[in-house]
C-alpha atoms as a PDB file:
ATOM      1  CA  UNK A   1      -9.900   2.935  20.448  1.00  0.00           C
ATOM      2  CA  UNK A   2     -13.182   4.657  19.030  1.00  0.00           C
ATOM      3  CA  UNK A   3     -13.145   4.663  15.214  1.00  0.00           C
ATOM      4  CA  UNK A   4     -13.963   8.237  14.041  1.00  0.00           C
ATOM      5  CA  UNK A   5     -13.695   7.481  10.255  1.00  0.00           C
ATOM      6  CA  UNK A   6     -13.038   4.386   8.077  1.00  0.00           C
ATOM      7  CA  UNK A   7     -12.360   3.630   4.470  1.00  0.00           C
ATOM      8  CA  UNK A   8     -10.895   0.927   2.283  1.00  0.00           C
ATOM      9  CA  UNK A   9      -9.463   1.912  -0.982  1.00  0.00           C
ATOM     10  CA  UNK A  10      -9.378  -0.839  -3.731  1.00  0.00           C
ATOM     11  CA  UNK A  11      -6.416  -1.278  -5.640  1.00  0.00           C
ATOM     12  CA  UNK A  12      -6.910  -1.102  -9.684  1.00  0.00           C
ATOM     13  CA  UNK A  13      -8.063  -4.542 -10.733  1.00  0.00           C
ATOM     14  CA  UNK A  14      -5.126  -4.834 -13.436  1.00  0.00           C
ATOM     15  CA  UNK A  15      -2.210  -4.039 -10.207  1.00  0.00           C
ATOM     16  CA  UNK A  16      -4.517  -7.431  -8.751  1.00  0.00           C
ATOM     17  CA  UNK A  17      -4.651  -9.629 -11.450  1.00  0.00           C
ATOM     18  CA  UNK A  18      -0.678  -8.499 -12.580  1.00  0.00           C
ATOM     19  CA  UNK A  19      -0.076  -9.878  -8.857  1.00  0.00           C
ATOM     20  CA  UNK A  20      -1.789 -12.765  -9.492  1.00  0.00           C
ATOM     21  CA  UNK A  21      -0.533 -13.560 -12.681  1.00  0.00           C
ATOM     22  CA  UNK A  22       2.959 -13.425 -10.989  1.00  0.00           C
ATOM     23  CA  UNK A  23       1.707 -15.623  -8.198  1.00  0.00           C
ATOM     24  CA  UNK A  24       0.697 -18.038 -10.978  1.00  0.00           C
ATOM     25  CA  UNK A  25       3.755 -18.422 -12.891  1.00  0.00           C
ATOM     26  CA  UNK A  26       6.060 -18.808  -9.364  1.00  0.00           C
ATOM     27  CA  UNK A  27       3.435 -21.622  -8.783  1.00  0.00           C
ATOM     28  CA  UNK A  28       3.533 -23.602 -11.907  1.00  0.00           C
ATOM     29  CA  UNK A  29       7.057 -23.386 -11.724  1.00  0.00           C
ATOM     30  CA  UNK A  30       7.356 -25.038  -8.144  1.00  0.00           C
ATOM     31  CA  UNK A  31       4.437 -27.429  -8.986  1.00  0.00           C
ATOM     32  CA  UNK A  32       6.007 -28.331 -12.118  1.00  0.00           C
ATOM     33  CA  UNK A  33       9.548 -29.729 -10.219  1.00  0.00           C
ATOM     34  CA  UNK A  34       6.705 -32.876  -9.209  1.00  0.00           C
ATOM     35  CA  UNK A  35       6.192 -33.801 -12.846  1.00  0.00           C
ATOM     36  CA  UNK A  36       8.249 -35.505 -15.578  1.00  0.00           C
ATOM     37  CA  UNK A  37       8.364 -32.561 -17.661  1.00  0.00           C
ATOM     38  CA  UNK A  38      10.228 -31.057 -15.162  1.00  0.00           C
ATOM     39  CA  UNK A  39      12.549 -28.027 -15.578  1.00  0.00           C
ATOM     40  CA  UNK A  40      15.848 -29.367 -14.040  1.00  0.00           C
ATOM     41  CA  UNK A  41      16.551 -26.921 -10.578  1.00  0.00           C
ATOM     42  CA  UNK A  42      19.079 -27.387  -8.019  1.00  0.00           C
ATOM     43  CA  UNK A  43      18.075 -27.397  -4.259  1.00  0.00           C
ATOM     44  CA  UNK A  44      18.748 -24.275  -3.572  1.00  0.00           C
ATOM     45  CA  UNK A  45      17.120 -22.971  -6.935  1.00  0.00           C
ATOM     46  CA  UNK A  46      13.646 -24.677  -5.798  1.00  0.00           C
ATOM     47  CA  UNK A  47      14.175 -23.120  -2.474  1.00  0.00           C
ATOM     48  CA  UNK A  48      14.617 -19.172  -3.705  1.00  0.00           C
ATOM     49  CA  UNK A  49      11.385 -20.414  -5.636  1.00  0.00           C
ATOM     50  CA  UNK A  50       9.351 -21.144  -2.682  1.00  0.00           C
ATOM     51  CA  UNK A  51      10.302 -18.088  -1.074  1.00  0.00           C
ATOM     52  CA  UNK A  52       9.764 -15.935  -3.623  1.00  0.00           C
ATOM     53  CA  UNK A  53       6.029 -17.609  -4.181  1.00  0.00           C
ATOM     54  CA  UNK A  54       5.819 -17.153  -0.550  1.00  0.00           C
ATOM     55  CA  UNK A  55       6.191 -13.505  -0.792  1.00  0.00           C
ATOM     56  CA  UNK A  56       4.642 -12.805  -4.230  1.00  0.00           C
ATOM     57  CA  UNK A  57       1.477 -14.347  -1.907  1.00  0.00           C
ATOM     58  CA  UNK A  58       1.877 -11.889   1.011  1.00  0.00           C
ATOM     59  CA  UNK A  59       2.317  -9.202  -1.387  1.00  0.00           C
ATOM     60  CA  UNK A  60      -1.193 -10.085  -3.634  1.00  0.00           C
ATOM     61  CA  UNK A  61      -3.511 -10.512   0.146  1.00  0.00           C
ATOM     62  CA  UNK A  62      -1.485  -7.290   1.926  1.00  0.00           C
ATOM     63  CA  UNK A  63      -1.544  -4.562  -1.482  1.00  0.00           C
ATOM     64  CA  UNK A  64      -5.113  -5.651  -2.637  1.00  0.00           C
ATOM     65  CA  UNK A  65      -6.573  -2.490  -0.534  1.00  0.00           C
ATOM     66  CA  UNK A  66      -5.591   0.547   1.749  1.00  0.00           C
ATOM     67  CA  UNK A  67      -7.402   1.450   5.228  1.00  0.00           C
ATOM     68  CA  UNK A  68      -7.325   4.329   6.053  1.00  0.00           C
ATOM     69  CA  UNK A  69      -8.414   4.282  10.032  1.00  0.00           C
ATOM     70  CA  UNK A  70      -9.141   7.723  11.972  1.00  0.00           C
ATOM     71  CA  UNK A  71      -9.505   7.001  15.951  1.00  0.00           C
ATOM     72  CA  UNK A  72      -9.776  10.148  18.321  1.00  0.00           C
ATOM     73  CA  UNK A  73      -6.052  10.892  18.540  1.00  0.00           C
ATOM     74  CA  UNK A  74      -4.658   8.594  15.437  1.00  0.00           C
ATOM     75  CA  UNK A  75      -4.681   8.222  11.713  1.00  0.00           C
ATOM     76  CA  UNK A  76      -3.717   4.304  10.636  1.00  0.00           C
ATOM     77  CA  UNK A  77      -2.825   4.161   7.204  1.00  0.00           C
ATOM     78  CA  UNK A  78      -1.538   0.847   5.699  1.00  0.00           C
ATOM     79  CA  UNK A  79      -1.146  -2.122   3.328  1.00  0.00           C
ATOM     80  CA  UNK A  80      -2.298  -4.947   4.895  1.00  0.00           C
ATOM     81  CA  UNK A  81       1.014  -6.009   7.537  1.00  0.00           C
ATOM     82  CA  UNK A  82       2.657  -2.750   5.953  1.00  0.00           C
ATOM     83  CA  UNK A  83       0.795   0.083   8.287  1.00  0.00           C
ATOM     84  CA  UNK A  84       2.112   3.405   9.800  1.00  0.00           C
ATOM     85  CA  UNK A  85       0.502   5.459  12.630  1.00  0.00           C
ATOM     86  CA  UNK A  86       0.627   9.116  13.351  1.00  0.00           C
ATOM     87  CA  UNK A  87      -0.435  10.843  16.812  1.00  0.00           C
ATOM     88  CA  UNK A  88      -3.233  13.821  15.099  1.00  0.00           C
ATOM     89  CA  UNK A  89      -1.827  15.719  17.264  1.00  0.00           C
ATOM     90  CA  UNK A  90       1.146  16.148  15.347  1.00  0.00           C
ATOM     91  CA  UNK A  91      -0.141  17.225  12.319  1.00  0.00           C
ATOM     92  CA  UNK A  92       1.435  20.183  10.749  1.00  0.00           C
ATOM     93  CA  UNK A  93      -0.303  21.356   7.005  1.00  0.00           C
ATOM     94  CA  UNK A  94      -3.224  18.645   5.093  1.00  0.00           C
ATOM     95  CA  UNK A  95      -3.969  19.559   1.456  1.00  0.00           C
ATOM     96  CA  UNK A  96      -6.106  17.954  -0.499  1.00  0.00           C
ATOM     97  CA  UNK A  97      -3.787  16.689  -3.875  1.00  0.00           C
ATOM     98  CA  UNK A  98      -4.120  14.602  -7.092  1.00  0.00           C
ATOM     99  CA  UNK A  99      -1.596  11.256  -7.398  1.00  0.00           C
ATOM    100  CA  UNK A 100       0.953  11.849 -10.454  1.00  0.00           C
ATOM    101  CA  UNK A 101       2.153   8.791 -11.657  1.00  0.00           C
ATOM    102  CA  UNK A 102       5.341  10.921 -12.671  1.00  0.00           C
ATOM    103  CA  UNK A 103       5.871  11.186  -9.152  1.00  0.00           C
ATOM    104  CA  UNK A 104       5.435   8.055  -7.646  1.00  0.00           C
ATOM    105  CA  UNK A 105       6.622   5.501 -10.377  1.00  0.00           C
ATOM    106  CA  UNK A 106       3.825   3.235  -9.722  1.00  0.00           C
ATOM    107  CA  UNK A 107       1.443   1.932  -6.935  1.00  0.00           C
ATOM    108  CA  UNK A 108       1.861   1.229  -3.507  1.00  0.00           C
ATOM    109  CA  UNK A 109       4.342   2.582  -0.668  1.00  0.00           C
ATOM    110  CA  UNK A 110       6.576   4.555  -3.040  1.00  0.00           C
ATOM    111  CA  UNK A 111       9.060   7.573  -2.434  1.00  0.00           C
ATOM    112  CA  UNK A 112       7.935  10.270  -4.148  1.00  0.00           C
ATOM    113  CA  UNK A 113      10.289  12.046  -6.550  1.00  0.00           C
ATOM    114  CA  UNK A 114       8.973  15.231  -4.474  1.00  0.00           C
ATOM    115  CA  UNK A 115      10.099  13.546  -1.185  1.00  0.00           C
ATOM    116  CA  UNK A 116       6.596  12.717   0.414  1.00  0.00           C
ATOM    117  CA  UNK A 117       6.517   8.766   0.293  1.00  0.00           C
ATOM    118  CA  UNK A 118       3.026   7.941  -0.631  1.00  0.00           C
ATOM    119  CA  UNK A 119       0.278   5.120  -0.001  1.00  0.00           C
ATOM    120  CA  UNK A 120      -0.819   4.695  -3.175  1.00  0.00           C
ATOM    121  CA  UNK A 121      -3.722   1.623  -4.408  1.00  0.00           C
ATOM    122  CA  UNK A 122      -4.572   3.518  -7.488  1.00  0.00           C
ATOM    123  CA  UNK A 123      -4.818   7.065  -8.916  1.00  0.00           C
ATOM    124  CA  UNK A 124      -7.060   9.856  -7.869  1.00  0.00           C
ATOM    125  CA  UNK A 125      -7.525  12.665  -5.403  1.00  0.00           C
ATOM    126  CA  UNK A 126      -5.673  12.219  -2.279  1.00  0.00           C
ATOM    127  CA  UNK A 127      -4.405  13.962   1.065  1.00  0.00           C
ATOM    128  CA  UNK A 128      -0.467  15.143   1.441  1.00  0.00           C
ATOM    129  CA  UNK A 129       0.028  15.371   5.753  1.00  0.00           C
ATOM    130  CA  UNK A 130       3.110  17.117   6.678  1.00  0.00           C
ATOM    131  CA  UNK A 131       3.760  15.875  10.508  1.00  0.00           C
ATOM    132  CA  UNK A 132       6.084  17.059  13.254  1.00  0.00           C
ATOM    133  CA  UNK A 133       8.997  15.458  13.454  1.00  0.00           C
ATOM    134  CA  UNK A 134       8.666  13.404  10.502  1.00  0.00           C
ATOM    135  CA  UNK A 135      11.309  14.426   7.597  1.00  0.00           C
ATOM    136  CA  UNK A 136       8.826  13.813   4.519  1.00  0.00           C
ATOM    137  CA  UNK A 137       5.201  14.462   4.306  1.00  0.00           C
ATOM    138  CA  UNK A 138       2.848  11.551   3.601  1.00  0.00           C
ATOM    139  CA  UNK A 139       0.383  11.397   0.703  1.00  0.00           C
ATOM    140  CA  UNK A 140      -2.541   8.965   0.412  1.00  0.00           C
ATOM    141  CA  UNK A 141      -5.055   8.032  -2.262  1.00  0.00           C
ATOM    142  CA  UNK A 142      -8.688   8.615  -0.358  1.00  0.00           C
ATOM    143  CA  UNK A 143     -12.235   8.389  -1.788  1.00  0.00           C
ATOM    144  CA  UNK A 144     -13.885  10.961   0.364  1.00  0.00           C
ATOM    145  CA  UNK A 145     -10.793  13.654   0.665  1.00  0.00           C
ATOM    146  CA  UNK A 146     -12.636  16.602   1.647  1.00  0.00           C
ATOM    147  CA  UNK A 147     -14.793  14.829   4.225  1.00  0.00           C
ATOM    148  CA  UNK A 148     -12.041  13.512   5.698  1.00  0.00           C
ATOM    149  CA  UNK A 149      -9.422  16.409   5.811  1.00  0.00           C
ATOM    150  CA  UNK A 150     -12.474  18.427   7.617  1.00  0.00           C
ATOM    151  CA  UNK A 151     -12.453  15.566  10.353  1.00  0.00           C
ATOM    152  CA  UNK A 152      -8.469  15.608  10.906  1.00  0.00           C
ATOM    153  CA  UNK A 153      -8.640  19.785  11.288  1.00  0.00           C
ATOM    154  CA  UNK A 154     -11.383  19.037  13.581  1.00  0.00           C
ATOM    155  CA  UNK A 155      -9.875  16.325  15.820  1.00  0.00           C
ATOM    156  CA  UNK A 156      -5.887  17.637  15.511  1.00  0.00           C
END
């Protein structure tokens, strides 16, 4: 696999620190079951707890950044565990596009109220990939859009 093009897109540092915060409370709250000012929980309440802290955790390291990986006949795009990849060879239309947050409702894998589902750290300038066989077009947030919609026309 030779790497063509590379880039990591930061998420905003308020969707971090919002995750964090969250991570925080679900913590104190399971630490604080080991104290005598306790919050009385059943078993199976402490248990949801941990699992929910569990993935609030997975959720903070995976959505802190996108990559955005271009090898000679791929595009990787993904969250951390969360990543999708497309053969170039099945790319249909690329546009270069700005993120609405009307459209997407937020940050990170969202459906798009125009039916692309998008990959989306933060706002900004972005590319929308239409690909065979794939009912909804894709649209991710990129730092270097033009550069890198030249490379996929090149190498599709």
């Amino acid at each position: 696999m030779n790497i063509q093009y590379q880039e990591k897109v930061p998420a905003y540092v308020f969707v971090f620190v919002m995750l964090l915060v969250s991570c925080l409370i679900f913590l104190t709250a399971l630490v604080s079951q080991f104290t005598s000012k306790a919050v009385p929980l059943t078993m199976p309440a402490k248990i949801i707890l941990g699992i929910v802290l569990l993935l609030s955790v997975v959720v903070l390291i995976s959505f802190r950044e996108l990559v955005i990986t271009v090898t000679e006949n791929q595009i990787i795009l993904g969250f951390g565990y969360f990543k999708k990849k497309f053969y170039l060879g099945n790319i249909e239309k690329i546009e270069i596009s700005e993120y609405k947050f009307s459209n997407y409702l937020g940050y990170g894998i969202r459906y798009g109220r125009d039916k692309t589902i998008g990959y989306t750290p933060r706002g900004g300038k972005g590319l929308k990939i239409k690909f065979k066989k794939e009912k909804r077009a894709y649209f991710f947030i990129s730092e270097r859009p033009e550069e890198l919609k030249m490379l996929l026309e090149k190498l599709k």
